[in-house]
N, C-alpha and C. Protein backbone atom coordinates (compact mmCIF):
# COMPACT_ATOMS: atom_id res chain seq x y z
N UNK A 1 129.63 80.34 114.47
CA UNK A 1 130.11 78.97 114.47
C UNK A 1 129.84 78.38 113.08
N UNK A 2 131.15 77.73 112.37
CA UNK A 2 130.80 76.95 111.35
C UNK A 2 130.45 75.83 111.27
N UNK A 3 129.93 75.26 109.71
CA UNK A 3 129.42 73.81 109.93
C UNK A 3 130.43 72.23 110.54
N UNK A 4 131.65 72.83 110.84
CA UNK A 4 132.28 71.85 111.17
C UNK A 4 132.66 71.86 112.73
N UNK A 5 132.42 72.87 112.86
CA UNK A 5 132.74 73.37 114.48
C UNK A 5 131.43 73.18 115.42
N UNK A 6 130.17 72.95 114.93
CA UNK A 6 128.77 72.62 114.83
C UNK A 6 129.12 71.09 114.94
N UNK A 7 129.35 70.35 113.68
CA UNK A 7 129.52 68.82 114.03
C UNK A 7 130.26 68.40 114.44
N UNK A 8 131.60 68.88 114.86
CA UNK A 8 132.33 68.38 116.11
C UNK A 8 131.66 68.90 117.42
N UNK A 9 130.69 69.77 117.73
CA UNK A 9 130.98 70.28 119.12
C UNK A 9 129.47 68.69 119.48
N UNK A 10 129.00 68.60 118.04
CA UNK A 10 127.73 67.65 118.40
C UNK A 10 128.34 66.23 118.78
N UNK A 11 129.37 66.16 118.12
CA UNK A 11 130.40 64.86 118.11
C UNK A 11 130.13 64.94 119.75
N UNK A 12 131.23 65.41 120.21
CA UNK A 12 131.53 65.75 121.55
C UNK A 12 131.02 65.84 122.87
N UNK A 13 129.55 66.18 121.95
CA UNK A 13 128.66 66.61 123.57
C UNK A 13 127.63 64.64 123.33
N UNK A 14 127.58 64.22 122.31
CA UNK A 14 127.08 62.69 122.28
C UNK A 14 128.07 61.74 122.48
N UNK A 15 129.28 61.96 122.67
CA UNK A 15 130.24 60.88 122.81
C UNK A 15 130.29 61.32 124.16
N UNK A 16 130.43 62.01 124.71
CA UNK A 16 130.16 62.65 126.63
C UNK A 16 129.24 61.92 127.48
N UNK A 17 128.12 62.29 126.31
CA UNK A 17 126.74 61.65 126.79
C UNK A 17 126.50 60.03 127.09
N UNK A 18 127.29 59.50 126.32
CA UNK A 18 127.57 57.83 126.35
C UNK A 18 128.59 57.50 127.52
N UNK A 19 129.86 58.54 127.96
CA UNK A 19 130.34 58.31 129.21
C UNK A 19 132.26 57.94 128.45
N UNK A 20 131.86 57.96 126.91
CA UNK A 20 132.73 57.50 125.92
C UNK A 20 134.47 58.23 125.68
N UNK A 21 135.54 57.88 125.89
CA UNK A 21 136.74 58.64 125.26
C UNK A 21 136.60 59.03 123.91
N UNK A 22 137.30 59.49 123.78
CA UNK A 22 137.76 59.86 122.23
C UNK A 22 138.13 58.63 121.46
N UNK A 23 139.14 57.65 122.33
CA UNK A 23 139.74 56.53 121.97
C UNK A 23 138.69 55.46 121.83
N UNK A 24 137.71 55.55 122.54
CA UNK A 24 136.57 54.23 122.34
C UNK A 24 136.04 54.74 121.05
N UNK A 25 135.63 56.19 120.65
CA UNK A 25 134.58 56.35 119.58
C UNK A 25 135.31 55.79 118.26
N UNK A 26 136.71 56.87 118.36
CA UNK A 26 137.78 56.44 117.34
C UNK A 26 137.62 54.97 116.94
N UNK A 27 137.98 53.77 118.06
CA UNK A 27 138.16 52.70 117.41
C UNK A 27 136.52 52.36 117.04
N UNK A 28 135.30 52.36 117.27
CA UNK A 28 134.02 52.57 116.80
C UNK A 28 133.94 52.28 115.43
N UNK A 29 134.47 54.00 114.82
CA UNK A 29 134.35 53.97 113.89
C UNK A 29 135.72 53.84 112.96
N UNK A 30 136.43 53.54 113.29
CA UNK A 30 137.78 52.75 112.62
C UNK A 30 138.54 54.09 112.35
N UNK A 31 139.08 55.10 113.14
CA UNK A 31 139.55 56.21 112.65
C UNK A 31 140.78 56.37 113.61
N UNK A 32 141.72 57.33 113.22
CA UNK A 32 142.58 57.23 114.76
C UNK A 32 141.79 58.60 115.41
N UNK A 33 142.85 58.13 116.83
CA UNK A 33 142.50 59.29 117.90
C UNK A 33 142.80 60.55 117.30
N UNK A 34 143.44 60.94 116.26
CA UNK A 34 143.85 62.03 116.15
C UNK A 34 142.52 62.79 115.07
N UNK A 35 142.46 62.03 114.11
CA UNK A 35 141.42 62.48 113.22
C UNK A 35 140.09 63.00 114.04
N UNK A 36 140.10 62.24 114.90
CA UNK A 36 138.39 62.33 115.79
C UNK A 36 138.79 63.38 116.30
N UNK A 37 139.83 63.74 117.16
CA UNK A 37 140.28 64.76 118.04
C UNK A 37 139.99 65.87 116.66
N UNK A 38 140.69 66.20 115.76
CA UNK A 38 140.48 67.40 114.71
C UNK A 38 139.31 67.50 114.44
N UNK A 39 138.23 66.46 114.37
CA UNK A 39 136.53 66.48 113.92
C UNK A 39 135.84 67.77 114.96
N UNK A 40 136.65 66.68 116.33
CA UNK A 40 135.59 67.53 117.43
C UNK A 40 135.92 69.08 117.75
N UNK A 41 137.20 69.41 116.95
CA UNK A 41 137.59 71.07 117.31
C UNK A 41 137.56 71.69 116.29
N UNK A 42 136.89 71.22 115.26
CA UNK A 42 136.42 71.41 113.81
C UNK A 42 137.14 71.98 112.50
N UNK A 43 138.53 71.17 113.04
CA UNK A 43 139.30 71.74 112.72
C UNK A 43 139.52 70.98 110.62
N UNK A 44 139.50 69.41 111.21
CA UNK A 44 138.50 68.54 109.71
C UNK A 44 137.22 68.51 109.55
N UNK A 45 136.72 68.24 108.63
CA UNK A 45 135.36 67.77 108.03
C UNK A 45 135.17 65.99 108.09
N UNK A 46 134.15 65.37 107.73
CA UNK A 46 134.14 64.07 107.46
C UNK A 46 133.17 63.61 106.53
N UNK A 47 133.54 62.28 105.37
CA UNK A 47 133.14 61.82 104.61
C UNK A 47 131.78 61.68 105.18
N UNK A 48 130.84 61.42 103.82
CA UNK A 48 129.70 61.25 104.01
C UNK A 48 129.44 59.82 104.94
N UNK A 49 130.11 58.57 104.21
CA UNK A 49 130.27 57.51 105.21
C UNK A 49 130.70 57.56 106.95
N UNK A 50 131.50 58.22 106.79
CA UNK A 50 131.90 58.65 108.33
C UNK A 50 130.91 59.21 109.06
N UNK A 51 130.11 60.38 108.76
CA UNK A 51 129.19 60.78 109.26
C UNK A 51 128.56 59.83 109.58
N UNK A 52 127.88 58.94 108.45
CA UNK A 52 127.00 58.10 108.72
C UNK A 52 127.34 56.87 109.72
N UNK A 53 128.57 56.48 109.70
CA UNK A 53 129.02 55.67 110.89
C UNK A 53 129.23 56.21 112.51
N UNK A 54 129.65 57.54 112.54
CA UNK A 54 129.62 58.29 113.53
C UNK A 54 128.33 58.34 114.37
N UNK A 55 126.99 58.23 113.47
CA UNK A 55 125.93 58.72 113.64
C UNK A 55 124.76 57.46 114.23
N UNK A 56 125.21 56.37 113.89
CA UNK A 56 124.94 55.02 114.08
C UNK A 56 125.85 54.75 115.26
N UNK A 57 126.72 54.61 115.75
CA UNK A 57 127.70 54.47 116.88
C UNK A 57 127.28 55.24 118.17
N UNK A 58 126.72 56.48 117.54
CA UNK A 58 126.41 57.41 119.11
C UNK A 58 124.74 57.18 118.84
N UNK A 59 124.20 56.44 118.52
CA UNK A 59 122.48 56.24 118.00
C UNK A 59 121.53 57.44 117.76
N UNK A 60 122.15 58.00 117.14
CA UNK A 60 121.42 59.93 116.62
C UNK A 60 121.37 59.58 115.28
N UNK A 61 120.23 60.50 114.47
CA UNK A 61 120.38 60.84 113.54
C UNK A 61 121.19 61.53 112.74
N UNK A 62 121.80 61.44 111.89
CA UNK A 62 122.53 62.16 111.08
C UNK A 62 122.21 63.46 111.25
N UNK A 63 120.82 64.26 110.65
CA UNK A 63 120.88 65.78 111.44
C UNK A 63 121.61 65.78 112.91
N UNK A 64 121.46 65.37 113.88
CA UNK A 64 121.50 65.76 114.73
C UNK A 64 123.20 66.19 115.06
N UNK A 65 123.64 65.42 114.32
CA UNK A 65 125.41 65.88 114.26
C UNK A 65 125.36 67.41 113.83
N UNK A 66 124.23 68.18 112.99
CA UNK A 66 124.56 69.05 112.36
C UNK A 66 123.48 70.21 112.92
N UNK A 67 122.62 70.05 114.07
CA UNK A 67 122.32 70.99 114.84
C UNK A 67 122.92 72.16 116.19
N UNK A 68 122.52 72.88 115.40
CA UNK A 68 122.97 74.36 116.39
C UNK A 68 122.15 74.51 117.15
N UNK A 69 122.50 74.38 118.20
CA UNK A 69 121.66 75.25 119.44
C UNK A 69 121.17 76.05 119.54
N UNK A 70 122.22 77.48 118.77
CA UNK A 70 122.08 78.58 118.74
C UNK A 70 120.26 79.22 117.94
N UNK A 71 120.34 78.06 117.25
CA UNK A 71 118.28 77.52 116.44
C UNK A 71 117.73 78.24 117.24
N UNK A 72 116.70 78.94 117.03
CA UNK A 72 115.42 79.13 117.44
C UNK A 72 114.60 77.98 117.64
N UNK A 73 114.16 77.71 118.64
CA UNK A 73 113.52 76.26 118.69
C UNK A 73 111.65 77.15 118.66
N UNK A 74 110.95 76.15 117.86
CA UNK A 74 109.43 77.07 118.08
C UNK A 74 108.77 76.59 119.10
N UNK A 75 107.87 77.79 119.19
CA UNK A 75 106.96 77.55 120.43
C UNK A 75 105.53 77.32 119.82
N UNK A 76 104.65 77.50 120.88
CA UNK A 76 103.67 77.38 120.77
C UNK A 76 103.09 78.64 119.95
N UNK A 77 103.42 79.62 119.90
CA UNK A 77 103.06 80.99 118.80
C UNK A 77 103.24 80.34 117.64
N UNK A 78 104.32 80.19 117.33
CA UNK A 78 105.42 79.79 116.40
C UNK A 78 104.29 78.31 115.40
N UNK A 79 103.75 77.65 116.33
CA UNK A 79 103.06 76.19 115.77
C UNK A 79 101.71 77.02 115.49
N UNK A 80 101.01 77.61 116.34
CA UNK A 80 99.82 78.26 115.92
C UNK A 80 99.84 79.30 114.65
N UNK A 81 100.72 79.88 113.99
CA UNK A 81 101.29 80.28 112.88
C UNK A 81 101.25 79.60 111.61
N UNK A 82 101.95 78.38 111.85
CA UNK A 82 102.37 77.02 111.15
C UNK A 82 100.93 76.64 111.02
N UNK A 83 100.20 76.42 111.32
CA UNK A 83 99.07 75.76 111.91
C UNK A 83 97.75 76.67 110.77
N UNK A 84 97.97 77.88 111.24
CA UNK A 84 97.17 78.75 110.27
C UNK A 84 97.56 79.01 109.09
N UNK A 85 99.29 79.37 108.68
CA UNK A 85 98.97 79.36 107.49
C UNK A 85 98.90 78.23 106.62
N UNK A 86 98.11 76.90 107.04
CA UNK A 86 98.56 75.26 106.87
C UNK A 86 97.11 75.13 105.88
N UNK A 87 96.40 75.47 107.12
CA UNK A 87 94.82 75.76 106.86
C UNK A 87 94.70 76.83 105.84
N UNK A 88 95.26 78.10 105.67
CA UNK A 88 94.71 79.19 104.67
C UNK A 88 95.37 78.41 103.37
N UNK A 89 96.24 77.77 103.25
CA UNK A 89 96.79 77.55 102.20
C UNK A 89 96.09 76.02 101.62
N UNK A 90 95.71 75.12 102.50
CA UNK A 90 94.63 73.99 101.97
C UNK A 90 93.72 74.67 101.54
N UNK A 91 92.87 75.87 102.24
CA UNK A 91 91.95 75.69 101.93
C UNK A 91 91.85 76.76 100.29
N UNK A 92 92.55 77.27 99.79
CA UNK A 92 93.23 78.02 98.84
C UNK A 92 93.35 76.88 97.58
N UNK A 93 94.56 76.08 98.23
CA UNK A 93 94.58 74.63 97.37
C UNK A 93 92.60 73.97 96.81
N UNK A 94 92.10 73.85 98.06
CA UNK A 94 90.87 73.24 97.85
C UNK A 94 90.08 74.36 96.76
N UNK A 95 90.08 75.52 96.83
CA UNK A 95 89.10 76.33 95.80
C UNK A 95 89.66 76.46 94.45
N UNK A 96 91.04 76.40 94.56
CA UNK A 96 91.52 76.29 92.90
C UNK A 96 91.27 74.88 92.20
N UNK A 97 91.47 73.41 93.01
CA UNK A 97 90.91 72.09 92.43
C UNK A 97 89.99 71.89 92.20
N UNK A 98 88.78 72.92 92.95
CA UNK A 98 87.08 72.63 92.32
C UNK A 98 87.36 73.41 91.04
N UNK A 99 87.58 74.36 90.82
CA UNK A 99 88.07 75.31 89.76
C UNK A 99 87.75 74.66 88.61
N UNK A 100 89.33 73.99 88.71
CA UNK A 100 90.11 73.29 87.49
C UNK A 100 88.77 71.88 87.58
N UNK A 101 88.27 71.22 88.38
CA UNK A 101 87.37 70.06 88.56
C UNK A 101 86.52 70.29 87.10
N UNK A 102 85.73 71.75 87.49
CA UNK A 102 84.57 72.44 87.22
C UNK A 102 84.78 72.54 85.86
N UNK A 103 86.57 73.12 85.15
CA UNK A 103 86.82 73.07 83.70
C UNK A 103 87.01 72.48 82.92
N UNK A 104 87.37 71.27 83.50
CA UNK A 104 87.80 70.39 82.78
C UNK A 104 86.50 69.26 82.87
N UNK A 105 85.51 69.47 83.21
CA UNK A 105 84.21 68.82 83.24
C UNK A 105 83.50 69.67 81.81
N UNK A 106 83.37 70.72 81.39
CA UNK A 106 83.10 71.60 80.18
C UNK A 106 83.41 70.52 78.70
């Protein structure tokens, strides 16, 4: 799936979610039915403004137009990972700043 077939299918499944036509979002964001219709089958792209009005209208973040499902979402392994190499790498950070502390005190 490409990036436009991604932000239309997100279009689609948040304008659903509101209970919304095509024709309500369209006039929303000042576009016709037809343009919105090509967004959501990804068949166009949309201006950066558009996005950003699109994105404000269905109350999501801008990423969220541009998330795949298909993501690996992390787990709890996944955070305990994150987590350790967070710590090995502060504390890495912390022994090279006494370092430099220590030399530049000379």
């Amino acid at each position: 799936m490409n990036v436009k077939e991604i932000f239309g299918n997100n279009i689609h499944t948040y304008r659903k979610a509101k209970k919304w036509s095509q024709e309500v979002l369209a006039e929303k964001v000042d576009i016709s039915l037809k343009h919105l219709s090509n967004m959501e089958t990804g068949k166009v792209f949309a201006s950066a403004e558009l996005i950003e009005k699109i994105a404000a209208c269905l109350d999501v973040s801008v990423s969220a137009l541009f998330y795949s499902p298909q993501e690996k979402s992390l787990d709890d392994s996944d955070l305990r990972k994150i987590e350790k190499i967070i710590q090995e790498e502060s504390q890495k950070a912390f022994v090279e700043i006494k370092k430099r502390m220590r030399t530049e005190r000379k």
